[in-house]
Each structure stands twice: as structure tokens, then as C-alpha cells.
C-alpha atoms as a PDB file:
ATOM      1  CA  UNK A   1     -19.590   2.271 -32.610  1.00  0.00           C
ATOM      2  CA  UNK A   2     -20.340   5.828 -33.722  1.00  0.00           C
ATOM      3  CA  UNK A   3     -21.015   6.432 -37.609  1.00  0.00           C
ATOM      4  CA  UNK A   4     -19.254   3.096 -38.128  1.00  0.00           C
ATOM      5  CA  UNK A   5     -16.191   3.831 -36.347  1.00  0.00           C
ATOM      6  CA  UNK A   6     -14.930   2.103 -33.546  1.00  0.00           C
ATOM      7  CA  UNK A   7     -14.413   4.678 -30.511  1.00  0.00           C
ATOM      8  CA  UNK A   8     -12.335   2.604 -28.180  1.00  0.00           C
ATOM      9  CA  UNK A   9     -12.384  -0.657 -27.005  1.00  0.00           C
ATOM     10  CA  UNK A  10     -13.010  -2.322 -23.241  1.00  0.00           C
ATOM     11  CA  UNK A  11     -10.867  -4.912 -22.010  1.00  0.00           C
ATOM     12  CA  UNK A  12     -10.440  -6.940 -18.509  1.00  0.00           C
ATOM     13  CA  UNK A  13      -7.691  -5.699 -15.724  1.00  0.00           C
ATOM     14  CA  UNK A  14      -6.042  -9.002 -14.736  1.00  0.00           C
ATOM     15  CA  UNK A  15      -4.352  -8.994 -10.822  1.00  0.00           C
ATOM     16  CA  UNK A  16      -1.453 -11.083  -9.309  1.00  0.00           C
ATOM     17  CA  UNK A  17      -1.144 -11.757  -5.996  1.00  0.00           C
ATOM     18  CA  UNK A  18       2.348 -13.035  -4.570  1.00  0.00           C
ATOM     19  CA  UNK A  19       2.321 -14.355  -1.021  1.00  0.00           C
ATOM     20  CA  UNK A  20       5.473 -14.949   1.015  1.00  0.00           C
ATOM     21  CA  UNK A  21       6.046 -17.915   3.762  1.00  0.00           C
ATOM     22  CA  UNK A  22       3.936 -16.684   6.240  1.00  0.00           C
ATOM     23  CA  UNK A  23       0.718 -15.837   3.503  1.00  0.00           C
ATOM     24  CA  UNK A  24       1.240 -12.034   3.848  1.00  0.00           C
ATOM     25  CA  UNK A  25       0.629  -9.911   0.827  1.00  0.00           C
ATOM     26  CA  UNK A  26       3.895  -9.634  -0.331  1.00  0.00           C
ATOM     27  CA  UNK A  27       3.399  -8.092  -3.939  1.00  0.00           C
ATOM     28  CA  UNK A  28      -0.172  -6.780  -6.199  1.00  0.00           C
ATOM     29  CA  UNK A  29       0.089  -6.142  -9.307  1.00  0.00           C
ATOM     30  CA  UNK A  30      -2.555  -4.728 -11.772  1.00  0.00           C
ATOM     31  CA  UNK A  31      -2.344  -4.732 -15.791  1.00  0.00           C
ATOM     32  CA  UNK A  32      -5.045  -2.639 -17.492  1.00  0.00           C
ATOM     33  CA  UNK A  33      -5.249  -3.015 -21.164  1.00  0.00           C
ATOM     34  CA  UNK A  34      -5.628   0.281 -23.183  1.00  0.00           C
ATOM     35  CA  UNK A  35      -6.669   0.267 -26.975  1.00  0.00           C
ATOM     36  CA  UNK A  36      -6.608   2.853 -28.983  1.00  0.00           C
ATOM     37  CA  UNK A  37      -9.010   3.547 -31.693  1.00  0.00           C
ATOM     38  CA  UNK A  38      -6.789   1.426 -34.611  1.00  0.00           C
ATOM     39  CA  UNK A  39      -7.282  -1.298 -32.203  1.00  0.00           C
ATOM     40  CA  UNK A  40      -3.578  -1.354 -30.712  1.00  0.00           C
ATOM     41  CA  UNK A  41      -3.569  -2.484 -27.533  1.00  0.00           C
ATOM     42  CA  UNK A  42      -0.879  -1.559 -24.803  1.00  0.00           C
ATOM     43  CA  UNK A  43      -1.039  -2.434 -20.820  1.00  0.00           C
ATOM     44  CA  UNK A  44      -0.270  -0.009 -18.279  1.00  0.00           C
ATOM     45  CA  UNK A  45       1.169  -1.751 -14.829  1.00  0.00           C
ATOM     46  CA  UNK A  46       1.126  -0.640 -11.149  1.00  0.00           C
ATOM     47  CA  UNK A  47       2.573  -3.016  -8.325  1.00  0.00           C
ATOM     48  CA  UNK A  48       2.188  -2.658  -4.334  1.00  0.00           C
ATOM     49  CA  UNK A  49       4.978  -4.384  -2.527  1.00  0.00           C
ATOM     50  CA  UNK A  50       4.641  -4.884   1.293  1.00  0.00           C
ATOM     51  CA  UNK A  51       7.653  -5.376   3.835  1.00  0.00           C
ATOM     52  CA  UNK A  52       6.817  -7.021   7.160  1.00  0.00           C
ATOM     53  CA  UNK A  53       8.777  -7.605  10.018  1.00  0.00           C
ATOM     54  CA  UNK A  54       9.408 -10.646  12.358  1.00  0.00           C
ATOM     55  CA  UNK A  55       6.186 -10.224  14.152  1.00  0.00           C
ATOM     56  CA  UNK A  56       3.726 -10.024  10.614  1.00  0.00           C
ATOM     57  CA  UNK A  57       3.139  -6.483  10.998  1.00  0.00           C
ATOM     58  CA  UNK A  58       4.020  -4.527   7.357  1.00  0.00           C
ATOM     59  CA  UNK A  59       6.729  -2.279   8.132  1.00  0.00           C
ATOM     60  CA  UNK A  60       6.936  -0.870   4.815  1.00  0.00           C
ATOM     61  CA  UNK A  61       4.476  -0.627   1.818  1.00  0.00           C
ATOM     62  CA  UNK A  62       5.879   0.737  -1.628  1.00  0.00           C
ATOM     63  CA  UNK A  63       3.023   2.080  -4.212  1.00  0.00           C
ATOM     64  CA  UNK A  64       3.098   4.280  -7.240  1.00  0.00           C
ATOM     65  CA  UNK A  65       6.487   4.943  -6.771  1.00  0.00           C
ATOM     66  CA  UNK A  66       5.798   6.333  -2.880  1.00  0.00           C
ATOM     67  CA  UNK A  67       7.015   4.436  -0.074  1.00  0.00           C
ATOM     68  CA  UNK A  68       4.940   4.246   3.255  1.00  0.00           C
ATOM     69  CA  UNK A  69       6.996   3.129   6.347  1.00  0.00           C
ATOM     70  CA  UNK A  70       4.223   1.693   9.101  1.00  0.00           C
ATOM     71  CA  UNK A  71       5.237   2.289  13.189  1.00  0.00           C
ATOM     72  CA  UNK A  72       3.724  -0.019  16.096  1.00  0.00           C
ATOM     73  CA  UNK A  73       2.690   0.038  19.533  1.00  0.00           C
ATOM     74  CA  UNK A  74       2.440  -3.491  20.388  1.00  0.00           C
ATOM     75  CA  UNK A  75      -0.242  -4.573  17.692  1.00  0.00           C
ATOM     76  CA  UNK A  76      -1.490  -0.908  16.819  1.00  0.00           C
ATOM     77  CA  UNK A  77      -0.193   1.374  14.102  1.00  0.00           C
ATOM     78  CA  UNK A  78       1.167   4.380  16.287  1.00  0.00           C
ATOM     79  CA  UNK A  79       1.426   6.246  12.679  1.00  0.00           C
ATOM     80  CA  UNK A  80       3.145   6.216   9.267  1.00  0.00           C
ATOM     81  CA  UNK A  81       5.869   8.538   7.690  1.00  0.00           C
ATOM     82  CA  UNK A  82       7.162   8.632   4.184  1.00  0.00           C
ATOM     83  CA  UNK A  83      10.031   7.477   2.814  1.00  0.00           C
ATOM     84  CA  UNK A  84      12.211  10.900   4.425  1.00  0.00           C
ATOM     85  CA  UNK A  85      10.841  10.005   7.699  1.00  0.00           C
ATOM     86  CA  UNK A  86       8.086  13.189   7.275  1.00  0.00           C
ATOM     87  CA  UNK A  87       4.879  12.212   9.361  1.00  0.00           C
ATOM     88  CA  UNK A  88       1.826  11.099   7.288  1.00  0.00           C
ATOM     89  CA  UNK A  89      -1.074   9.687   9.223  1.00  0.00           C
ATOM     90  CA  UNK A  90      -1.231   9.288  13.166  1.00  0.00           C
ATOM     91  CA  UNK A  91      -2.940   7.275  15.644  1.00  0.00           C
ATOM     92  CA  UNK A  92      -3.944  10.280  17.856  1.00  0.00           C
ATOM     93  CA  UNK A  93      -5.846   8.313  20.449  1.00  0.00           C
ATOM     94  CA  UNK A  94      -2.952   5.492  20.994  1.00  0.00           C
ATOM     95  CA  UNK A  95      -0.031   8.357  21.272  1.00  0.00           C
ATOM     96  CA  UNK A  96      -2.304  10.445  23.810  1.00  0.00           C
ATOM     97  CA  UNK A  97      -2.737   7.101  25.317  1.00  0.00           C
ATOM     98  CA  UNK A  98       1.102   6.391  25.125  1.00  0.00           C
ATOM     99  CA  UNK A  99       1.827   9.589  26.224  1.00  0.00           C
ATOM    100  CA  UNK A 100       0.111   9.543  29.471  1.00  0.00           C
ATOM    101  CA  UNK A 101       1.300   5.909  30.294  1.00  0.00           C
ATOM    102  CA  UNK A 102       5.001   7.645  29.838  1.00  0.00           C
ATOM    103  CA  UNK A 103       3.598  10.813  32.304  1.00  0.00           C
ATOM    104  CA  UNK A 104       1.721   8.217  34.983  1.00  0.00           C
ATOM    105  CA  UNK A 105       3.792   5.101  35.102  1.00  0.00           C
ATOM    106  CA  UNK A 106       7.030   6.170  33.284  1.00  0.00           C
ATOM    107  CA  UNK A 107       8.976   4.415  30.507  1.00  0.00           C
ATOM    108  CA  UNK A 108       8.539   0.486  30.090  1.00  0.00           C
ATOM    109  CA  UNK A 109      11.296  -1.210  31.162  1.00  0.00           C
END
């Protein structure tokens, strides 16, 4: 309180988990209660959703309205791209690696 008036109120975020078959993280989702100062609350919402494929590895992750799409070499994440195929993060040791496998030994049958 300031001078007697309330200046906002505090309030717990509450989280849901949803696992599928398998016990992968299939869907978060976060409420967070906002009051305002005549005490009126509201709850603002943001949800993760994960897509995995045959092997368990998440293939696709959708977040704040952005999708990430997740590519493998064997178990490791080679890198990610967005949801136009534009290149986000890399694994820049594993595709040198990859890279001179391909040079050395050529492709993998």
C-alpha cells in the first residue's frame, strides 16, 4: 500500500505439463495472473508444444508464436532453422566433423 491505496497486487504463475506415450514434453503451458489496481484480475497464457519423431528426438518446438524445426546427426543436433527453413543455430564442430567424414571416407551408404 501507498497512502492507503493498493498499487498492484502479486499472484502465483501456475504450469501444466502434458506428456505423450513415450513421457516426452509434449506441451507447457504458463498462466500469470495480472491485477490491476481495482483489483481485476486477468491471466495472460504462453504454451510450448514439442514434436518428436520416431526415434524421441524433438523435431519441432513451437513457442510464442515462432516455430523451431531441430536437425540430427545420429543423436546430435546438427542445427535448427525456423519455420521458412532460414538457419538459426548450428553445431559448428559436428558439421566440420561431418564434413570431413564426407571429404575422407565419402558419403554413408
Amino acid at each position: 500500500m501507498v497512502d492507503g491505496r493498493t498499487t498492484g497486487y502479486t499472484y502465483d504463475r501456475t504450469t501444466a505439463f502434458a506428456y505423450d506415450l513415450m513421457n516426452q514434453l509434449k506441451t507447457l503451458t504458463t498462466s500469470t495472473p495480472k491485477a490491476d489496481a481495482q483489483g481485476t484480475v486477468t491471466y495472460g497464457s504462453e504454451s510450448t508444444t514439442n514434436t518428436y519423431n520416431a526415434a524421441g528426438q524433438r523435431v519441432k518446438r513451437f513457442e510464442n508464436g515462432k516455430t523451431t524445426k531441430y536437425y540430427y546427426s545420429g543423436s546430435a543436433i546438427l542445427f535448427t532453422t525456423d519455420v521458412n527453413n532460414f538457419l538459426q543455430t548450428e553445431n559448428a564442430a559436428l558439421i566440420r566433423l561431418f564434413i570431413f567424414d564426407y571429404i575422407y571416407f565419402g558419403p554413408i551408404l
